[in-house]
C-alpha atoms as a PDB file:
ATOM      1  CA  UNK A   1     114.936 141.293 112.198  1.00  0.00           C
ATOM      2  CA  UNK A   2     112.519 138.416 112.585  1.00  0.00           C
ATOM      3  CA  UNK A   3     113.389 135.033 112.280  1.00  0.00           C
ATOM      4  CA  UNK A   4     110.270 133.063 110.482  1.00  0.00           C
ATOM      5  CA  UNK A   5     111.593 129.051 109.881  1.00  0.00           C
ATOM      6  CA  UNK A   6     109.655 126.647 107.905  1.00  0.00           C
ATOM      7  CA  UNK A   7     109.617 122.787 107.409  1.00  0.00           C
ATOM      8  CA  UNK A   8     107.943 119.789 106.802  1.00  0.00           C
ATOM      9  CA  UNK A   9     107.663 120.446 102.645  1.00  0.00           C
ATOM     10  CA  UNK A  10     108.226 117.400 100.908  1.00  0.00           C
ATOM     11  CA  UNK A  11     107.612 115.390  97.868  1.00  0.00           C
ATOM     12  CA  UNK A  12     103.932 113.598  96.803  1.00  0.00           C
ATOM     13  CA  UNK A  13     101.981 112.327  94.359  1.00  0.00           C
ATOM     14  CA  UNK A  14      98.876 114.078  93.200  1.00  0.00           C
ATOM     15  CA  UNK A  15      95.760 113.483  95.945  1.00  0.00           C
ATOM     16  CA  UNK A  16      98.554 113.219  98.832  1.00  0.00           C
ATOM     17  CA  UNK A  17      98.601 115.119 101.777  1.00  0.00           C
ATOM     18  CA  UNK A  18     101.635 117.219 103.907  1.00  0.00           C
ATOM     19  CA  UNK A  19     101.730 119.584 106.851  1.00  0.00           C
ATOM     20  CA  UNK A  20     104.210 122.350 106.578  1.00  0.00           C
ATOM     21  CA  UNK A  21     104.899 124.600 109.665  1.00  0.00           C
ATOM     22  CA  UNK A  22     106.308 127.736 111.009  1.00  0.00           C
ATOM     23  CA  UNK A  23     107.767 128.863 113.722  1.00  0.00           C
ATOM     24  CA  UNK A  24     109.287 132.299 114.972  1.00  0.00           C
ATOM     25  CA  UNK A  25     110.846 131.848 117.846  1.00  0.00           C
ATOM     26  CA  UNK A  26     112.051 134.871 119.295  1.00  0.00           C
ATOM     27  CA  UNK A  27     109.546 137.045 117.831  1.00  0.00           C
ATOM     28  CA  UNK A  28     107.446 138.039 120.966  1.00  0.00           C
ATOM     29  CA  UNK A  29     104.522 140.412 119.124  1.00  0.00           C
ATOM     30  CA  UNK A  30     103.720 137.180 117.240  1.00  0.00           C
ATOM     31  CA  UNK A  31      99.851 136.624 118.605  1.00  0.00           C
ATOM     32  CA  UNK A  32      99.752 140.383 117.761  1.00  0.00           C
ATOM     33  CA  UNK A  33     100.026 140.255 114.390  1.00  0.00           C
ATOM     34  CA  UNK A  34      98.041 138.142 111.211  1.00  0.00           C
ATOM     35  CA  UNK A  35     100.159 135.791 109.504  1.00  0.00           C
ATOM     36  CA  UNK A  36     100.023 133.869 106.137  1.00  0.00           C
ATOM     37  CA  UNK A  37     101.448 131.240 104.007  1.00  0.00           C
ATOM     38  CA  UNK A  38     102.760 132.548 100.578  1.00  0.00           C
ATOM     39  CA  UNK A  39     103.671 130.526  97.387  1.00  0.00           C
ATOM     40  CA  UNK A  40     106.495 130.843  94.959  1.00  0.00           C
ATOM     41  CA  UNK A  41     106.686 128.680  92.202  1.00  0.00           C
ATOM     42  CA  UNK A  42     109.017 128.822  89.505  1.00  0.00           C
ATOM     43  CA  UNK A  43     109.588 131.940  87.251  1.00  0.00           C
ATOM     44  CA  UNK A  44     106.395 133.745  89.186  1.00  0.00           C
ATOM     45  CA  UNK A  45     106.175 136.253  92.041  1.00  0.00           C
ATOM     46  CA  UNK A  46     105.632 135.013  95.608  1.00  0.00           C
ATOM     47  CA  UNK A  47     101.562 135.171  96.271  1.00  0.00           C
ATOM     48  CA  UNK A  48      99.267 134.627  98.574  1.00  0.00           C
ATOM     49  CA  UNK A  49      98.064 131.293  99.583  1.00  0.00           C
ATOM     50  CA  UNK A  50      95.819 131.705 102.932  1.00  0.00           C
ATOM     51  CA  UNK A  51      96.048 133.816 105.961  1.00  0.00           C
ATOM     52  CA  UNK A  52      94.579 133.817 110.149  1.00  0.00           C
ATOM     53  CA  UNK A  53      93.642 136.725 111.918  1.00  0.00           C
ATOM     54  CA  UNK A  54      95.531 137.615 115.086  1.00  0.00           C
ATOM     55  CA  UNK A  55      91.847 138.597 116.651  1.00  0.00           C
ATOM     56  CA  UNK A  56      90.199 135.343 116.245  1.00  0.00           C
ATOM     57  CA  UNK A  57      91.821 133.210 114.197  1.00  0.00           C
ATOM     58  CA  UNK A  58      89.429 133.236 111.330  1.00  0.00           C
ATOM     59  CA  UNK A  59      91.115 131.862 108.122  1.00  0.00           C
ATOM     60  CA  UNK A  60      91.338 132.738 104.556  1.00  0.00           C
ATOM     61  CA  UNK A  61      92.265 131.367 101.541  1.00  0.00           C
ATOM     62  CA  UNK A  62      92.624 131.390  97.948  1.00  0.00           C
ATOM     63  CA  UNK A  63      89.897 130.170  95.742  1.00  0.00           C
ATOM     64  CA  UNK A  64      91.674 127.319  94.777  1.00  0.00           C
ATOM     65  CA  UNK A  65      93.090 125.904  97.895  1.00  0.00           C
ATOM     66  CA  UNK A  66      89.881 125.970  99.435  1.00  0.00           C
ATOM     67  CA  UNK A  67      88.184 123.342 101.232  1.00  0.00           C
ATOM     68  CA  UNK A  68      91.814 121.655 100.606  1.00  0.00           C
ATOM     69  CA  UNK A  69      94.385 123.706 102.584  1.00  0.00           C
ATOM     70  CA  UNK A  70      93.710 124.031 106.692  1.00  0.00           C
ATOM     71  CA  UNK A  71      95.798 127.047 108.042  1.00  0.00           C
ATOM     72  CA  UNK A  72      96.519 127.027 111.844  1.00  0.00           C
ATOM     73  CA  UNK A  73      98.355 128.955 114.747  1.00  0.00           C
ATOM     74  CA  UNK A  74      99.197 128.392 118.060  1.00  0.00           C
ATOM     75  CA  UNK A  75     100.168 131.718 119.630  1.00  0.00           C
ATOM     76  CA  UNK A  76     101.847 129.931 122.624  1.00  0.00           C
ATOM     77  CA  UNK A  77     104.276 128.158 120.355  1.00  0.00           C
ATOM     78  CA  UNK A  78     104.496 131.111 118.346  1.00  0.00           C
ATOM     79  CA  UNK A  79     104.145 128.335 115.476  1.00  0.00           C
ATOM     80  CA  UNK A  80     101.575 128.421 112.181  1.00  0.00           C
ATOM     81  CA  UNK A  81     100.874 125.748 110.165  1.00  0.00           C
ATOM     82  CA  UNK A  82      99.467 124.519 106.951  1.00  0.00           C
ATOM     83  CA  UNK A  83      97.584 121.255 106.566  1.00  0.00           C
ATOM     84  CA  UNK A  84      97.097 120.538 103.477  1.00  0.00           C
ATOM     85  CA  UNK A  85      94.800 117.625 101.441  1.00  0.00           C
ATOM     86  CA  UNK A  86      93.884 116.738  97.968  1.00  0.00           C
ATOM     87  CA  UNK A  87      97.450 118.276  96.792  1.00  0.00           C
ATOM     88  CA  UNK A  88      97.169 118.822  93.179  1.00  0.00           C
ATOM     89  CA  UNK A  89     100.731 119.529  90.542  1.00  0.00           C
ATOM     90  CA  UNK A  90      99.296 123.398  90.508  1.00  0.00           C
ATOM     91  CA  UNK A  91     100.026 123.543  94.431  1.00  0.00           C
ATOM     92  CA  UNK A  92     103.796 122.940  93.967  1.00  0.00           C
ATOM     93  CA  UNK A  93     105.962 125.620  95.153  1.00  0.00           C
ATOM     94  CA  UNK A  94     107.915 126.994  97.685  1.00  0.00           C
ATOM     95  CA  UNK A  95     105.793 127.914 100.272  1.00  0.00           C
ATOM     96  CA  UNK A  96     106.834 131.069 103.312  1.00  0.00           C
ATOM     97  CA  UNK A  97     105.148 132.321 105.756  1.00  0.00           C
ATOM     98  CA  UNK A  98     105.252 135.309 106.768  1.00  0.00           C
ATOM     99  CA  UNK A  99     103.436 139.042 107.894  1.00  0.00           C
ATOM    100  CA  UNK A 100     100.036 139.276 106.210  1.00  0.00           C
ATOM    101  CA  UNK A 101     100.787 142.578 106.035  1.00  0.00           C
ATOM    102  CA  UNK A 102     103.945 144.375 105.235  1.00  0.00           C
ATOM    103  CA  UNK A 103     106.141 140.821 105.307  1.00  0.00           C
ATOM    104  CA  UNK A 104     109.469 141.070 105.629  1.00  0.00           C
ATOM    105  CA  UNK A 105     112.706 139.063 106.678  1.00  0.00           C
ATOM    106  CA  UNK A 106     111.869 136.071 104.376  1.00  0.00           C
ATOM    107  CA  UNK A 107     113.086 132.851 105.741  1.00  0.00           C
ATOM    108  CA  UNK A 108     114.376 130.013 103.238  1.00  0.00           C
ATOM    109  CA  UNK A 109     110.476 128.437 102.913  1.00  0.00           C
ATOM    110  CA  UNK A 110     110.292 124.521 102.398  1.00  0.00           C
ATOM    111  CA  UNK A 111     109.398 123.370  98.668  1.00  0.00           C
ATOM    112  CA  UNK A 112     106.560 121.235  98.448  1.00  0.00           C
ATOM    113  CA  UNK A 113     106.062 119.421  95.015  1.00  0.00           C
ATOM    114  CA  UNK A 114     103.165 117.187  93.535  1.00  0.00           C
ATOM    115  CA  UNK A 115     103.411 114.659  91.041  1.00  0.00           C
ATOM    116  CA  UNK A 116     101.160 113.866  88.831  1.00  0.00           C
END
């Protein structure tokens, strides 16, 4: 089992900023494997928010976090994190990371929420 724990979610107004992070700390394949930040809000499935390659880093993201939300990793820290600006109501949710492929072992995420 792999123990993914996230913090730093909080509560902002609409335009605000936070930095949420993760951090697996006995997982020791972590730089081996692409990770990603997924969503949950209420009522709706768990998606997809942005991703970073395990080869080089390079990030993705959803179309409408873009240019908003910075993911990060540092493979020595086995940590990831999400800066993110420009928060909008729509990006409330709880937020995981997690495998970009298969994920598993769910932690408990940290709930972010923007007011408008």
């Amino acid at each position: 089992q792999v123990q993914l724990v996230e913090s730093g979610g909080g509560m902002v107004e609409a335009g605000g900023s936070l930095r949420i992070s993760c951090i697996a700390p006995e997982f020791s394949h972590f730089r081996l494997r692409a990770m990603a930040w997924y969503r949950q809000t209420q009522g709706k499935n768990r998606c997809l928010v942005a991703s970073i390659s395990s080869l080089d880093g390079a990030p993705k993201y959803i179309d409408s976090v873009k240019g908003r939300f910075n993911i990060s990793r540092d493979d020595e820290k086995n940590t990831m994190a999400l800066q993110m600006i420009s928060l909008r109501p729509e990006d409330t949710g709880v937020y995981y990371c997690n495998f970009l492929n298969l994920p598993r072992d769910w932690g408990q995420g940290t709930q972010v929420t923007v007011s408008s």
